[in-house]
Protein backbone atom coordinates (compact mmCIF):
# COMPACT_ATOMS: atom_id res chain seq x y z
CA UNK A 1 23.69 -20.40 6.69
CA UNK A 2 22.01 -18.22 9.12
CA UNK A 3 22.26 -20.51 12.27
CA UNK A 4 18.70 -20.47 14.43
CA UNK A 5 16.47 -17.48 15.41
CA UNK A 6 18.52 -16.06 17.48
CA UNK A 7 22.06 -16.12 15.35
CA UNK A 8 19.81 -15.20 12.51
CA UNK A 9 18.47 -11.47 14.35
CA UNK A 10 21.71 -10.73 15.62
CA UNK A 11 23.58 -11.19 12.37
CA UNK A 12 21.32 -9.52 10.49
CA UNK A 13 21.34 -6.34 13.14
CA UNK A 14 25.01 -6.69 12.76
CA UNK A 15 25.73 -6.87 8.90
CA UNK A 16 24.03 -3.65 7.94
CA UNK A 17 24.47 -4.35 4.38
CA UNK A 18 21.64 -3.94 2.07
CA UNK A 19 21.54 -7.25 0.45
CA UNK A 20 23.09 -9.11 3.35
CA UNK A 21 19.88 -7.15 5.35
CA UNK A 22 17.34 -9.03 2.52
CA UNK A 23 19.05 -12.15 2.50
CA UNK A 24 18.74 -12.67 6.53
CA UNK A 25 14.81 -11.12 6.17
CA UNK A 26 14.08 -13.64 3.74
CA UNK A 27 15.71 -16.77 5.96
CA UNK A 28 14.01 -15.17 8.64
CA UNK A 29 10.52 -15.08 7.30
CA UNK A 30 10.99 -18.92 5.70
CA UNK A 31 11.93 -20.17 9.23
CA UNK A 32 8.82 -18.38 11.04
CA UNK A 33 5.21 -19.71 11.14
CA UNK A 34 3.37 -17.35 8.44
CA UNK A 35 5.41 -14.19 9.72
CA UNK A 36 3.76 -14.45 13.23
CA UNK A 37 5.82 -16.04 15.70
CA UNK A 38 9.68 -18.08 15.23
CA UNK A 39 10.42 -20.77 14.81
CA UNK A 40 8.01 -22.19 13.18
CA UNK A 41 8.10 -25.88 14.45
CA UNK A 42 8.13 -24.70 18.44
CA UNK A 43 6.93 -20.90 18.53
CA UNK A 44 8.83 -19.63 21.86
CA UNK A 45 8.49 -16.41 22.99
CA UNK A 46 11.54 -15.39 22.82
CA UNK A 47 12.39 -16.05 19.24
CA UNK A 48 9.51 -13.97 18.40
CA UNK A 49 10.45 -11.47 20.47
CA UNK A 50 13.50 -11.09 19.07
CA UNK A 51 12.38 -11.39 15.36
CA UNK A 52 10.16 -8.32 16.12
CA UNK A 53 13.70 -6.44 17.34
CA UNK A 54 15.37 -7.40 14.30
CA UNK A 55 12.55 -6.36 12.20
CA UNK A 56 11.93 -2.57 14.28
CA UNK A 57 15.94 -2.32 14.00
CA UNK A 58 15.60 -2.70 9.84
CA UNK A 59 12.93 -0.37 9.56
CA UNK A 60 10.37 -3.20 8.83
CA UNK A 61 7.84 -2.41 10.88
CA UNK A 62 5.27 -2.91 8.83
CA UNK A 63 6.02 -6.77 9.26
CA UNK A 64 5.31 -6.73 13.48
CA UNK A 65 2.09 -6.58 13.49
CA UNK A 66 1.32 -10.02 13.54
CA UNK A 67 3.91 -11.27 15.76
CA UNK A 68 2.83 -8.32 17.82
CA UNK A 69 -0.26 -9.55 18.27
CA UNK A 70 0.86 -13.26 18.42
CA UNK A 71 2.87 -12.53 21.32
CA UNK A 72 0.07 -10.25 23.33
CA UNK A 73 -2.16 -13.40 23.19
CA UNK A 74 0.63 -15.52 25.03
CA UNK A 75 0.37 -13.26 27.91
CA UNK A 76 -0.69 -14.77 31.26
CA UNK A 77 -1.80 -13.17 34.82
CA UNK A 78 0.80 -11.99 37.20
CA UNK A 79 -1.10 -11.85 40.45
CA UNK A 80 0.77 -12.33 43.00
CA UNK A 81 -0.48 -12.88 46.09
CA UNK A 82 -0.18 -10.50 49.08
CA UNK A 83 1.56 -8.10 46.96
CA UNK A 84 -1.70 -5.77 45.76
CA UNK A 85 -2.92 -2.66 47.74
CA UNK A 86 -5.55 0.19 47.02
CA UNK A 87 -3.87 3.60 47.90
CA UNK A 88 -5.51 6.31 48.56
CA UNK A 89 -4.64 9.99 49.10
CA UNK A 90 -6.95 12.91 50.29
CA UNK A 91 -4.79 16.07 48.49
CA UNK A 92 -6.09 18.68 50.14
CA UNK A 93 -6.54 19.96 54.06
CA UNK A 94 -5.49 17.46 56.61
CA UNK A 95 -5.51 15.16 54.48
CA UNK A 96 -8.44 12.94 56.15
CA UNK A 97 -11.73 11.99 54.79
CA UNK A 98 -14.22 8.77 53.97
CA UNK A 99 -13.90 7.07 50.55
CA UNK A 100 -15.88 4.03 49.49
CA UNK A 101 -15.21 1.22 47.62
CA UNK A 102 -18.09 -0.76 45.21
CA UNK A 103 -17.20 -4.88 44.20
CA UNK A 104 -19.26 -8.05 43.34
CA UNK A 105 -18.42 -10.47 45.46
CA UNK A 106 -20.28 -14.45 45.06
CA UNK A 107 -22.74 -12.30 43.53
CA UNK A 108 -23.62 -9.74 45.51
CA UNK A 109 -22.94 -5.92 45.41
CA UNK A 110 -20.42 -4.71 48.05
CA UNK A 111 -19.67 -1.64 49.29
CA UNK A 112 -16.73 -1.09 51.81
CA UNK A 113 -16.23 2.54 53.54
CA UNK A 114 -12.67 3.44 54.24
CA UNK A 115 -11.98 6.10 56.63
CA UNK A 116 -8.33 7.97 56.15
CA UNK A 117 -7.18 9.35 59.22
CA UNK A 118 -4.27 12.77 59.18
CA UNK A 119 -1.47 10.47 58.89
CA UNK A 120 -2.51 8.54 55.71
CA UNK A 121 -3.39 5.49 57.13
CA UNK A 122 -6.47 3.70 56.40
CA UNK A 123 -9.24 2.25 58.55
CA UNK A 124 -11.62 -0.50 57.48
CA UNK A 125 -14.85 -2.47 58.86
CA UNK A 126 -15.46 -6.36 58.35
CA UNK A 127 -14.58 -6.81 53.98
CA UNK A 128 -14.54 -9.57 51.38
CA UNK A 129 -12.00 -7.78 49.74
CA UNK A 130 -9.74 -5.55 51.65
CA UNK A 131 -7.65 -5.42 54.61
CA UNK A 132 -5.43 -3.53 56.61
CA UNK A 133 -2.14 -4.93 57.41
CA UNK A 134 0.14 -4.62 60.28
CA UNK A 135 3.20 -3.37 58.50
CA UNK A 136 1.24 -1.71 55.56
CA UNK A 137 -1.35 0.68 57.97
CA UNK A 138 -1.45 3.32 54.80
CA UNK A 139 -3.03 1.23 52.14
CA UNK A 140 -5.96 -1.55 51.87
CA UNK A 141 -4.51 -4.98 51.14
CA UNK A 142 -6.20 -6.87 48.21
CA UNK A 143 -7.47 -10.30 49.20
CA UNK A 144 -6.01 -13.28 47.33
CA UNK A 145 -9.91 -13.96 46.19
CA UNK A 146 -10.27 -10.47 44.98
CA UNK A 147 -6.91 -10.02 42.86
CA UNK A 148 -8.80 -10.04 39.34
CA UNK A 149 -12.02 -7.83 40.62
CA UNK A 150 -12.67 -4.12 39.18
CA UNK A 151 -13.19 -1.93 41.87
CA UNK A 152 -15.60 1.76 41.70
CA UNK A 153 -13.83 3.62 43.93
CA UNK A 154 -14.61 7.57 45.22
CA UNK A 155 -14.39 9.75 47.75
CA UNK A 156 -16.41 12.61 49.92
CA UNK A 157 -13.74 15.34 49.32
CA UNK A 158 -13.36 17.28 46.42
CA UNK A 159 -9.85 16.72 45.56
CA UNK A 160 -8.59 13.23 46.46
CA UNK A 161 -6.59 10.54 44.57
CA UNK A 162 -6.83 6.43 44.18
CA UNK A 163 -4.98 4.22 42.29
CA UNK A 164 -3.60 -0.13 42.53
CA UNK A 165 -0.08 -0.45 44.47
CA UNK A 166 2.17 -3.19 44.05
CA UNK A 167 4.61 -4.11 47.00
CA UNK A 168 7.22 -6.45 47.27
CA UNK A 169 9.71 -5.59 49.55
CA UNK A 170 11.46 -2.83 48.88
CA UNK A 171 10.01 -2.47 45.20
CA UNK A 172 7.21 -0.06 45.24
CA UNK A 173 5.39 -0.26 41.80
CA UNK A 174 2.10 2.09 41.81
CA UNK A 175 -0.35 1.72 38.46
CA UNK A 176 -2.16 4.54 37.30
CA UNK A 177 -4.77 5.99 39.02
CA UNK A 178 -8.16 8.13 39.44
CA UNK A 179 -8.98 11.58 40.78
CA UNK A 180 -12.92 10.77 40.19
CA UNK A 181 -15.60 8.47 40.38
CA UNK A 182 -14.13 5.64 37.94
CA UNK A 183 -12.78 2.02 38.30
CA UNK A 184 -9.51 0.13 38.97
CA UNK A 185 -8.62 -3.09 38.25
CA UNK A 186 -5.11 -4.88 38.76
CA UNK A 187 -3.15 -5.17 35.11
CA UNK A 188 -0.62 -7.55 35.44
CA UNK A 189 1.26 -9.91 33.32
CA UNK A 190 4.26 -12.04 32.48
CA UNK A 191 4.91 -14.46 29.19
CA UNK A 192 5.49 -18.08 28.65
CA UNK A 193 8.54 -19.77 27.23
CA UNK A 194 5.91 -21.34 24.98
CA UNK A 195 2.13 -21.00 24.98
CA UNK A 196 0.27 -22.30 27.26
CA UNK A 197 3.27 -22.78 29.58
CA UNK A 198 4.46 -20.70 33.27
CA UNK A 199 5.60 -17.55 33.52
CA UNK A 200 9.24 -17.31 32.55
CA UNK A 201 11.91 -14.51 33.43
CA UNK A 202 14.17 -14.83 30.27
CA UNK A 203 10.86 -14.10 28.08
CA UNK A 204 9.39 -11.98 29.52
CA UNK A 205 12.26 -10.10 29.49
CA UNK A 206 12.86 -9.95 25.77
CA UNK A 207 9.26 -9.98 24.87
CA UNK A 208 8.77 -6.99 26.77
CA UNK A 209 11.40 -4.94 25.46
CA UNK A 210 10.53 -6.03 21.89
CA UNK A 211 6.52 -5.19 22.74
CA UNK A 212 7.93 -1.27 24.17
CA UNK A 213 10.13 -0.74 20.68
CA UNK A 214 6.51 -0.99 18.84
CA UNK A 215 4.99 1.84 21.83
CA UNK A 216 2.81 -1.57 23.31
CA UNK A 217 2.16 -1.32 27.27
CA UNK A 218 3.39 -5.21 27.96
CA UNK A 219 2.16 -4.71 31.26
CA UNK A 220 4.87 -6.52 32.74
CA UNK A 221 6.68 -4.32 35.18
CA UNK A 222 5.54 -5.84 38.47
CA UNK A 223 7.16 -9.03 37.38
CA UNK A 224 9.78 -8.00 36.25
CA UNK A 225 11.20 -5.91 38.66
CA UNK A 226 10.21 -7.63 41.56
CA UNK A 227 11.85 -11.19 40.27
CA UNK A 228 15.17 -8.66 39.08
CA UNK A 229 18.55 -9.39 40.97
CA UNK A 230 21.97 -8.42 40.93
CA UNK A 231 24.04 -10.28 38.28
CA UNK A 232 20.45 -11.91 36.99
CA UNK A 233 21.67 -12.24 33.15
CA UNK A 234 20.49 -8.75 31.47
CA UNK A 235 17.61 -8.47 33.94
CA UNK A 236 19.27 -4.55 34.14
CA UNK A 237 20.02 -3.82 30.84
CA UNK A 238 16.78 -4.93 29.60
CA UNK A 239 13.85 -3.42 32.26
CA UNK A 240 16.00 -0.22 31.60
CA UNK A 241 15.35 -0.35 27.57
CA UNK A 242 11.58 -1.38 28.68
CA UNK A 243 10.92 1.16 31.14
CA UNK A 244 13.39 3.51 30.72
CA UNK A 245 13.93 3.63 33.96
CA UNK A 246 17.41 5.52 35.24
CA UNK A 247 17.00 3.05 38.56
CA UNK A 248 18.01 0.36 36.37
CA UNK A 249 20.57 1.64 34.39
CA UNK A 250 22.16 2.29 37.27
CA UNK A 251 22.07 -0.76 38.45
CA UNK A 252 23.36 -2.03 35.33
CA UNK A 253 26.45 0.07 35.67
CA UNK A 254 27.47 -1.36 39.10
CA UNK A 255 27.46 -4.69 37.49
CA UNK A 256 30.32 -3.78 35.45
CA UNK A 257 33.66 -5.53 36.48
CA UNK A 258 35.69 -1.95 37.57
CA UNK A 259 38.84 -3.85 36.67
CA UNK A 260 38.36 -5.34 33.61
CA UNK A 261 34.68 -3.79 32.01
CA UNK A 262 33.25 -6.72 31.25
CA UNK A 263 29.66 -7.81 32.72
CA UNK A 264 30.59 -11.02 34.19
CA UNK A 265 28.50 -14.39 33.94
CA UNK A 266 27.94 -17.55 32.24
CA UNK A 267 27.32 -15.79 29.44
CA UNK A 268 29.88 -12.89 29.54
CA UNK A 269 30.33 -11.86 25.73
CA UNK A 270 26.61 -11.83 25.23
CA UNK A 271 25.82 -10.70 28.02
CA UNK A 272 28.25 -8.01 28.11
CA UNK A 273 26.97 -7.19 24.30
CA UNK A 274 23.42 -6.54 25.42
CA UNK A 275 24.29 -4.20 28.88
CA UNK A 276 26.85 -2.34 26.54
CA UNK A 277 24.06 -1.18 24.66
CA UNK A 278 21.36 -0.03 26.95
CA UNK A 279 24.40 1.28 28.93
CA UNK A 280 25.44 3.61 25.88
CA UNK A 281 21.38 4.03 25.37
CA UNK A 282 21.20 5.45 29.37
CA UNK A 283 24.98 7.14 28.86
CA UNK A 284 26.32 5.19 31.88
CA UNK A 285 28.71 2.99 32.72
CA UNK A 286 32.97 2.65 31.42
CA UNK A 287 32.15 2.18 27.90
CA UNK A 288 35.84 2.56 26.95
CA UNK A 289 37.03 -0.19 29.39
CA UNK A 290 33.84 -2.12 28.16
CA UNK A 291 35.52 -2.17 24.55
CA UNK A 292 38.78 -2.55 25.54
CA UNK A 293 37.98 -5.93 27.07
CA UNK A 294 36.20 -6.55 23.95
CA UNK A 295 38.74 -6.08 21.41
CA UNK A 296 41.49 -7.74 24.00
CA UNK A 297 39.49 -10.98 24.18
CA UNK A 298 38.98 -11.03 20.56
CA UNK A 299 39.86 -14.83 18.92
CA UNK A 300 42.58 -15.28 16.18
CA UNK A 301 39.80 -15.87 13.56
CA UNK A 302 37.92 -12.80 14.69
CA UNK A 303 35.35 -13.97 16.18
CA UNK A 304 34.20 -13.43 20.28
CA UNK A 305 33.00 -16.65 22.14
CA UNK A 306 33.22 -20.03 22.06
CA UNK A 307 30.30 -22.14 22.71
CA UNK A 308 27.89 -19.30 21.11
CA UNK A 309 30.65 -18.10 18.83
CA UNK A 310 27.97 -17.12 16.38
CA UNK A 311 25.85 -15.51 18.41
CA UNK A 312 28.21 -13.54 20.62
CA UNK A 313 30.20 -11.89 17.39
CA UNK A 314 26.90 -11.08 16.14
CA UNK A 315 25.86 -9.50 18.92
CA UNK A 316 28.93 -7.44 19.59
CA UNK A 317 29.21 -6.44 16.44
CA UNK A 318 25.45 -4.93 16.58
CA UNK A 319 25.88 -3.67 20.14
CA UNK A 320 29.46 -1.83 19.80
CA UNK A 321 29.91 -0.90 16.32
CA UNK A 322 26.74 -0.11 14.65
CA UNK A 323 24.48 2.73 15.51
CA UNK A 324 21.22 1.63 13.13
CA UNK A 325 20.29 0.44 10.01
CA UNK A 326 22.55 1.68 6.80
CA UNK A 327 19.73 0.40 4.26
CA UNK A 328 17.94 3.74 4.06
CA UNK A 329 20.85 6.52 4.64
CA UNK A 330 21.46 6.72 1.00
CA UNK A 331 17.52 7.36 0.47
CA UNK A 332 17.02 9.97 3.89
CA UNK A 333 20.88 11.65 2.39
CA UNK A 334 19.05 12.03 -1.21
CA UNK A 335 15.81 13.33 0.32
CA UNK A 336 17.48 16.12 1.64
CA UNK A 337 19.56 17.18 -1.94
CA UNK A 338 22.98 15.58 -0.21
CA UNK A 339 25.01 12.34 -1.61
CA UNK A 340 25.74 9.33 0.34
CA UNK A 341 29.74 9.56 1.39
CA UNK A 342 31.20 6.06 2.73
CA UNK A 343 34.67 6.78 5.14
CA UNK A 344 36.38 3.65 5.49
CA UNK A 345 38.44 4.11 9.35
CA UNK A 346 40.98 1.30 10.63
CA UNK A 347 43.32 1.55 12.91
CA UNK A 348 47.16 0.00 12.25
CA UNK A 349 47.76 -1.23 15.51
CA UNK A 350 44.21 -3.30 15.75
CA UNK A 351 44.07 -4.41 11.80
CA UNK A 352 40.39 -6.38 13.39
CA UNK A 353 38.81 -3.14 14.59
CA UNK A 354 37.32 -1.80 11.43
CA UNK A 355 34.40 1.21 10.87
CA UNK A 356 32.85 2.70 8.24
CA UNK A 357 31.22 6.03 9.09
CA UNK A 358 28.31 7.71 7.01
CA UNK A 359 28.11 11.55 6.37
CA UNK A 360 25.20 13.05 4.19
CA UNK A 361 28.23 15.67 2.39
């Protein structure tokens, strides 16, 4: 069989083989709920999440929609509190002038005037929304009340800037912003392990990364970088392949055991598995040593991993030894007047560590 969501995506991602590839598909799609989220009985984020990988790796795109969709309707608020500023920057002379700020608040029409002085920081009268806080003196704090308001927000100079800032201490996410007369509001979210539930790290994670692989905004980055820690199972590895953000990658690399190239935890082979690849993605980290400790823990049957034995192989084998899909090379070789050539590569000394390598000749 093909194990549960999770075994099933990974082995499928590993195989590679054309009819192995339709076989998994089809056990994936029977164990879904109408191709829109996995597995059927539960629906959790994270399966579907990784179903959509699985599908993107394959070149089966045209099945993501729905879970696509499925999963952006699972998304909840990320607000939280104390965190949200309105920054503003006056780009040209001394950098000091008057902006104004338009809200409803219980109602009514507001209008706050901020004054910025030469030094960037901001002044402001009695608000419902804004404040000025001791250690923050260069933007306007968002009141806890105010966090889902749209703010029309311009200036008296010509050439000014304004945009939503998320702080948490030393993260410093800013959101896109305006040069003219326009609004801003605070987009912010974070996923459920199932709908309807809290926000969750773990999916989030995953159904971030798999939302970025179809070009979708998941809108997650303030909560997931400000809940990221060192040694926080592939918290790295996977807000680099959502962002693709060098920070992170870096950050993954440190992580790496310097003795042994493993990424230690609970969870090492899978774990290991996943920061191997957005470590070769970001070309960082000992990728050599990484294998090495790979092949050396390798079991007598050939597997990696014990408890997830299923899992982990599959997931090594897709992260270290495959670099995409071989169900279309014969038809992209053909396309372009060449013939498919299959080299089979194995090395004496490690009878396991088998290749195949694929040249359009």
């Amino acid at each position: 069989g093909w194990g549960n969501t999770e075994e099933n995506v990974f082995s499928v991602m590993a195989l590679q083989s054309e009819s192995l590839v339709e076989e998994g598909l089809d056990n994936l799609f029977d164990n879904s709920q109408d191709v829109e989220c996995w597995p059927s009985n539960t629906c959790t984020i994270k399966d579907t999440a990784l179903a959509i990988i699985a599908l993107h790796e394959l070149g089966k795109d045209v099945n993501t929609s729905k879970p696509a969709d499925w999963l952006l309707e699972q998304q909840k608020l990320y607000l939280e509190t104390g965190k949200w500023f309105l920054q503003f920057e006056i780009t040209a002379g001394d950098h000091s002038g008057t902006c104004s700020v338009e809200y409803t608040y219980n109602n009514e029409q507001k209008e706050d005037t901020i004054t910025i002085n030469e030094d960037r920081s901001v002044e402001i009268g009695a608000s419902s929304c804004f404040r000025v806080l001791k250690d923050y003196e260069w933007w306007l704090n968002i009141k806890d009340t105010c966090l889902e308001k749209d703010f029309y927000v311009d200036c008296q100079e010509d050439s000014w800037f304004a945009n939503i800032l998320f702080i948490s201490g030393s993260t410093f996410i800013p959101y896109e912003g305006t040069s003219e007369e326009e609004w801003l509001k605070i987009t912010s979210k974070c996923f459920p392990i199932q709908p309807g539930g809290a926000c969750d790290y773990t999916s989030s994670l995953w159904a971030s990364y798999a939302l970025s692989l179809l070009d979708k905004d998941p809108e997650t980055k303030a909560y997931l970088k400000s809940n990221a820690l060192a040694n926080e199972p592939l918290s790295y590895a996977l807000i680099y392949l959502t962002e693709n953000d060098l920070e992170y990658a870096n950050k993954l690399a440190e992580e790496q055991s310097g003795a042994y190239g493993y990424w230690d935890g609970t969870d090492a082979f899978f774990r290991t598995a996943i920061s191997y690849y957005a470590a070769k993605t970001a070309k960082v980290a000992n990728l050599d040593l990484a294998l090495e400790w790979v092949m050396d823990e390798q079991n007598t049957d050939a597997s990696w991993g014990s408890i997830n034995k299923f899992r982990d192989t599959a997931a090594i084998l897709w992260a270290l030894f495959t670099t995409g899909t071989g169900v279309s090379y014969e038809d992209k070789c053909e396309d372009y007047g060449y013939k498919l050539s299959l080299i089979h590569i194995s090395e004496p000394t490690r009878p396991l560590y088998i290749s195949y390598a694929v040249f359009c000749l």
